[in-house]
C-alpha atoms as a PDB file:
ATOM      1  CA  UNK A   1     -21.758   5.883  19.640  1.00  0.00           C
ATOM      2  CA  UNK A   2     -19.266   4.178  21.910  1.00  0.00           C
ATOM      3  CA  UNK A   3     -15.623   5.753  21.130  1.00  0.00           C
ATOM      4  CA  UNK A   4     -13.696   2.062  20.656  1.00  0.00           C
ATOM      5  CA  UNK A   5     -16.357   0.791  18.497  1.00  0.00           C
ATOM      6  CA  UNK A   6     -15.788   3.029  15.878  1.00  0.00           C
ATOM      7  CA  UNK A   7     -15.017   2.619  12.564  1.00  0.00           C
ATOM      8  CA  UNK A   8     -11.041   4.273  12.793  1.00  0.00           C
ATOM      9  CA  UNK A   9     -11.069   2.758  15.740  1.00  0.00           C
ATOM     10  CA  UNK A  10     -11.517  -0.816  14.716  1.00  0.00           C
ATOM     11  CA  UNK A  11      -8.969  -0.051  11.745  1.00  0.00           C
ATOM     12  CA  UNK A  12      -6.106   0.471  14.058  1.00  0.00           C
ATOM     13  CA  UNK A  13      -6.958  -2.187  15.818  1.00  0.00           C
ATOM     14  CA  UNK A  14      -6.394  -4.206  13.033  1.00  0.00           C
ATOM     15  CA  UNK A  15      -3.622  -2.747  11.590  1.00  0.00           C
ATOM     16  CA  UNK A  16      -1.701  -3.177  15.145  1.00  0.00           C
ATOM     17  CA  UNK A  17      -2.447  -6.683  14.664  1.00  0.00           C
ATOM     18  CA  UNK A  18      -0.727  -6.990  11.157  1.00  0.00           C
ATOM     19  CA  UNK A  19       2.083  -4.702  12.008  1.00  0.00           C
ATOM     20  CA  UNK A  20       3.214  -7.272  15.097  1.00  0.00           C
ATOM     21  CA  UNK A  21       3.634 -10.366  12.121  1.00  0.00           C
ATOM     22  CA  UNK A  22       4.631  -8.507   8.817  1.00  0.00           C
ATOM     23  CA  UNK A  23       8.304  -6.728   9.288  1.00  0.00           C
ATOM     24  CA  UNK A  24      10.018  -5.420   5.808  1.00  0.00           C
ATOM     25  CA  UNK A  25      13.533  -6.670   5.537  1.00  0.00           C
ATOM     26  CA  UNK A  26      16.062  -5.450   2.433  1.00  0.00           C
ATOM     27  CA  UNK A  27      15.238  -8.344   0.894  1.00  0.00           C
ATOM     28  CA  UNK A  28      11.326  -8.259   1.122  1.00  0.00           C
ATOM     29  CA  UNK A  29      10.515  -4.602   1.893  1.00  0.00           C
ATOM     30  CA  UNK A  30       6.777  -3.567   3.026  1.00  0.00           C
ATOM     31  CA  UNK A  31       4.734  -3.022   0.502  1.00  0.00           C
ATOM     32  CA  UNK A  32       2.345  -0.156   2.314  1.00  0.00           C
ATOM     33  CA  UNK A  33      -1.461   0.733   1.325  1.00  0.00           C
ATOM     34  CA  UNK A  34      -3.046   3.869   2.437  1.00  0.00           C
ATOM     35  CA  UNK A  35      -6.477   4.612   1.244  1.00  0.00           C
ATOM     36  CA  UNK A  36      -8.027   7.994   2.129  1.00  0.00           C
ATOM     37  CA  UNK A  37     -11.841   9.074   0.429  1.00  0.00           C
ATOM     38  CA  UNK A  38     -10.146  10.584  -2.231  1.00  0.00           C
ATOM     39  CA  UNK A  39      -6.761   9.420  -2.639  1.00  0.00           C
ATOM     40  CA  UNK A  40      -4.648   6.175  -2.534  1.00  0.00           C
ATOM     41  CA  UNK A  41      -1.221   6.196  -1.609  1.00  0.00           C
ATOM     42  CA  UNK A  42       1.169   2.994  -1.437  1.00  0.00           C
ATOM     43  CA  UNK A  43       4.919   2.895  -0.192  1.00  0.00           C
ATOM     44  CA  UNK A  44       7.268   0.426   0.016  1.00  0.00           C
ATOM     45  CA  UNK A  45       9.655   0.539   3.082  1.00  0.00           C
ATOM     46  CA  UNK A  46      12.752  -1.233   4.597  1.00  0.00           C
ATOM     47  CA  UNK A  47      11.873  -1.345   8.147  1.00  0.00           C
ATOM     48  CA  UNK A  48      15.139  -2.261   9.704  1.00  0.00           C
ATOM     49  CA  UNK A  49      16.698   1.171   8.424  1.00  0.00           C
ATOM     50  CA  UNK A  50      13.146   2.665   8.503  1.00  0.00           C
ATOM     51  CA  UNK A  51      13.588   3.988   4.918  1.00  0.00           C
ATOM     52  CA  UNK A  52      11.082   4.054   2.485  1.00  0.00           C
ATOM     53  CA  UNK A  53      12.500   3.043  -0.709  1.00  0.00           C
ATOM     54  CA  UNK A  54       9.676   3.447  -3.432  1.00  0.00           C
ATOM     55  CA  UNK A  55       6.509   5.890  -2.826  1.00  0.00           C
ATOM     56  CA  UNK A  56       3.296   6.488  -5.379  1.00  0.00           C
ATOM     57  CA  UNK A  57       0.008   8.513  -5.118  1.00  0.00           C
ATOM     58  CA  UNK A  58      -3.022   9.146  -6.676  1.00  0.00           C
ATOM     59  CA  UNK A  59      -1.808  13.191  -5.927  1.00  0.00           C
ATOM     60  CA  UNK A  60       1.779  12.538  -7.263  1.00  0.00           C
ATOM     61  CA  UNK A  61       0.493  10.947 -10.565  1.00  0.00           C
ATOM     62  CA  UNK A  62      -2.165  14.291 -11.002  1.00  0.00           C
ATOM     63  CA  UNK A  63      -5.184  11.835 -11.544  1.00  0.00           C
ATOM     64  CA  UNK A  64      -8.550  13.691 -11.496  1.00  0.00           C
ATOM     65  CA  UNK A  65     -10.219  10.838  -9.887  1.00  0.00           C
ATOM     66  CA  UNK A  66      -8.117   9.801  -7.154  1.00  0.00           C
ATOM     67  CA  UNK A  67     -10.483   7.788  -4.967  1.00  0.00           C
ATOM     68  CA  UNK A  68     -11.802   5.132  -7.511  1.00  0.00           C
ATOM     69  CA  UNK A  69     -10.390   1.621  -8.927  1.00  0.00           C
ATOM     70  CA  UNK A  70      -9.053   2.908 -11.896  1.00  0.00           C
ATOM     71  CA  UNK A  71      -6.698   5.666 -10.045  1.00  0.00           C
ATOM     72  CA  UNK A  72      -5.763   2.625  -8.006  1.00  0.00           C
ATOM     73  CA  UNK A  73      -4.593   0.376 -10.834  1.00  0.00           C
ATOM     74  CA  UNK A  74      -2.400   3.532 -12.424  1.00  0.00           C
ATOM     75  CA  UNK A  75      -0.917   4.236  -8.879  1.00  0.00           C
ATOM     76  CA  UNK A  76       0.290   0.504  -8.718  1.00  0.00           C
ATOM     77  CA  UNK A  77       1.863  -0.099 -12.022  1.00  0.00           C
ATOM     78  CA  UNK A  78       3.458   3.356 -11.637  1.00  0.00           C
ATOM     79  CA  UNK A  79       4.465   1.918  -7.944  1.00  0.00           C
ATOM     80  CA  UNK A  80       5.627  -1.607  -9.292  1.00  0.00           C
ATOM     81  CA  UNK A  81       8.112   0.720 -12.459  1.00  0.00           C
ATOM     82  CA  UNK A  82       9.881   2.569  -9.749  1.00  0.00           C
ATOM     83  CA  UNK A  83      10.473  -0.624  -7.319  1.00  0.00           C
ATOM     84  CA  UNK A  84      11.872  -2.363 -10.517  1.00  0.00           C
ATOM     85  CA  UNK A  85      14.297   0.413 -10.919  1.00  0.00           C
ATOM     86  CA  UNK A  86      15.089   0.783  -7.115  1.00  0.00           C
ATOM     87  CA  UNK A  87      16.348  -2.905  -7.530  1.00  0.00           C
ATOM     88  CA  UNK A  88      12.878  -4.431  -5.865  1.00  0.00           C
ATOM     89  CA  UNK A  89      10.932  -7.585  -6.918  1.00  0.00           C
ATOM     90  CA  UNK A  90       9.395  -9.251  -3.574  1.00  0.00           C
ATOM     91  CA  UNK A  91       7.712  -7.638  -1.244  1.00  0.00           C
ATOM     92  CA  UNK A  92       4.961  -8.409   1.893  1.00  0.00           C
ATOM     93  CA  UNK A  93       2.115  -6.581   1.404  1.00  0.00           C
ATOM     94  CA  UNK A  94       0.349  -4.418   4.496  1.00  0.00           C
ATOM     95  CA  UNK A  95      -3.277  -3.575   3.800  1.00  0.00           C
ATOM     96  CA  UNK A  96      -2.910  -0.964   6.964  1.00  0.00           C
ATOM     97  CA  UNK A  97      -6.286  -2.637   8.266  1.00  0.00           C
ATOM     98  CA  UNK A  98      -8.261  -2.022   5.266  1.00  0.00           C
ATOM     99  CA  UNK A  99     -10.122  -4.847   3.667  1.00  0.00           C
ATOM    100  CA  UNK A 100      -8.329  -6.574   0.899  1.00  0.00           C
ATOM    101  CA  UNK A 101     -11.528  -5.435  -1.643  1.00  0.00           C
ATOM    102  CA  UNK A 102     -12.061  -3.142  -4.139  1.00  0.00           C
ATOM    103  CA  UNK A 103      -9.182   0.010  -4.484  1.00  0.00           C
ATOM    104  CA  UNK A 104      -6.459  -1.815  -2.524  1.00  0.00           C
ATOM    105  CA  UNK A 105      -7.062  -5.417  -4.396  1.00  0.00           C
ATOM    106  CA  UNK A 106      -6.740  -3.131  -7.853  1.00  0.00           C
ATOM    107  CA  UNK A 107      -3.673  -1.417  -6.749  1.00  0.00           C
ATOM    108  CA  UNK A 108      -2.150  -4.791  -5.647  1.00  0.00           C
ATOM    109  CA  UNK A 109      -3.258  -6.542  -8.136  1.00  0.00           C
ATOM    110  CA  UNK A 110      -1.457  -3.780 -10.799  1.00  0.00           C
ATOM    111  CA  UNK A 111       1.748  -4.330  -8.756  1.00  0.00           C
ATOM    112  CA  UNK A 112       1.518  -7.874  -9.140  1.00  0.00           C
ATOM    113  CA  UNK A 113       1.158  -7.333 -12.934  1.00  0.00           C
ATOM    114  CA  UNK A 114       3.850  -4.556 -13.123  1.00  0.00           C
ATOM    115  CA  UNK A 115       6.395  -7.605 -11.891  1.00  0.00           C
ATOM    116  CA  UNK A 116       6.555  -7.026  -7.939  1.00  0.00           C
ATOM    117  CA  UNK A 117       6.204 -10.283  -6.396  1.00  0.00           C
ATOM    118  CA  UNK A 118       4.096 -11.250  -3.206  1.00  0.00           C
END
């Protein structure tokens, strides 16, 4: 198989595309999804200091099964509780090139519920 037509490959190429339009300010940090085979990982960083204010994981919360829908929805309510205590209620959200299906729609979508904004 051809080296730029695979599958990371494409991903990046995406993500580079999202990254150039979607900057986190203080007042509507990044919200950043990460979703390996068995984990999912979110973030939510201020890019003009390049600090990342609010962080959750499947591996930080101890969930057994990291890599399915339900882990997802824990990781993002837990995610949207600390960003209400940091102070944050909007943020833009960065898929990282992944499609907006499945574990990173449930982790938004818990966010959303948990009172972030976006």
């Amino acid at each position: 198989m051809d080296n730029s037509k695979s599958r990371k490959t494409r991903r990046i190429r995406r993500k580079t595309g999202i990254r150039k339009r979607l900057l986190g300010t203080p007042e509507r940090p990044r919200l950043t999804i990460y979703r390996s085979l068995n984990h999912i990982y979110a973030q939510i960083i201020d890019d003009t200091t390049a600090k990342t204010l609010v962080s959750a994981s499947s591996i930080q919360d101890k969930l057994a099964a990291g890599g399915n829908a339900d882990a997802a929805k824990q990781v993002g309510t837990t995610l949207a509780e600390r960003a209400k205590a940091a102070g944050v209620t909007q943020v833009a959200v960065d898929r990282n090139g992944f499609k907006y299906h499945g574990r990173v729609k449930a982790l938004a979508d818990a966010a959303r519920e948990g009172g972030l904004s976006f």
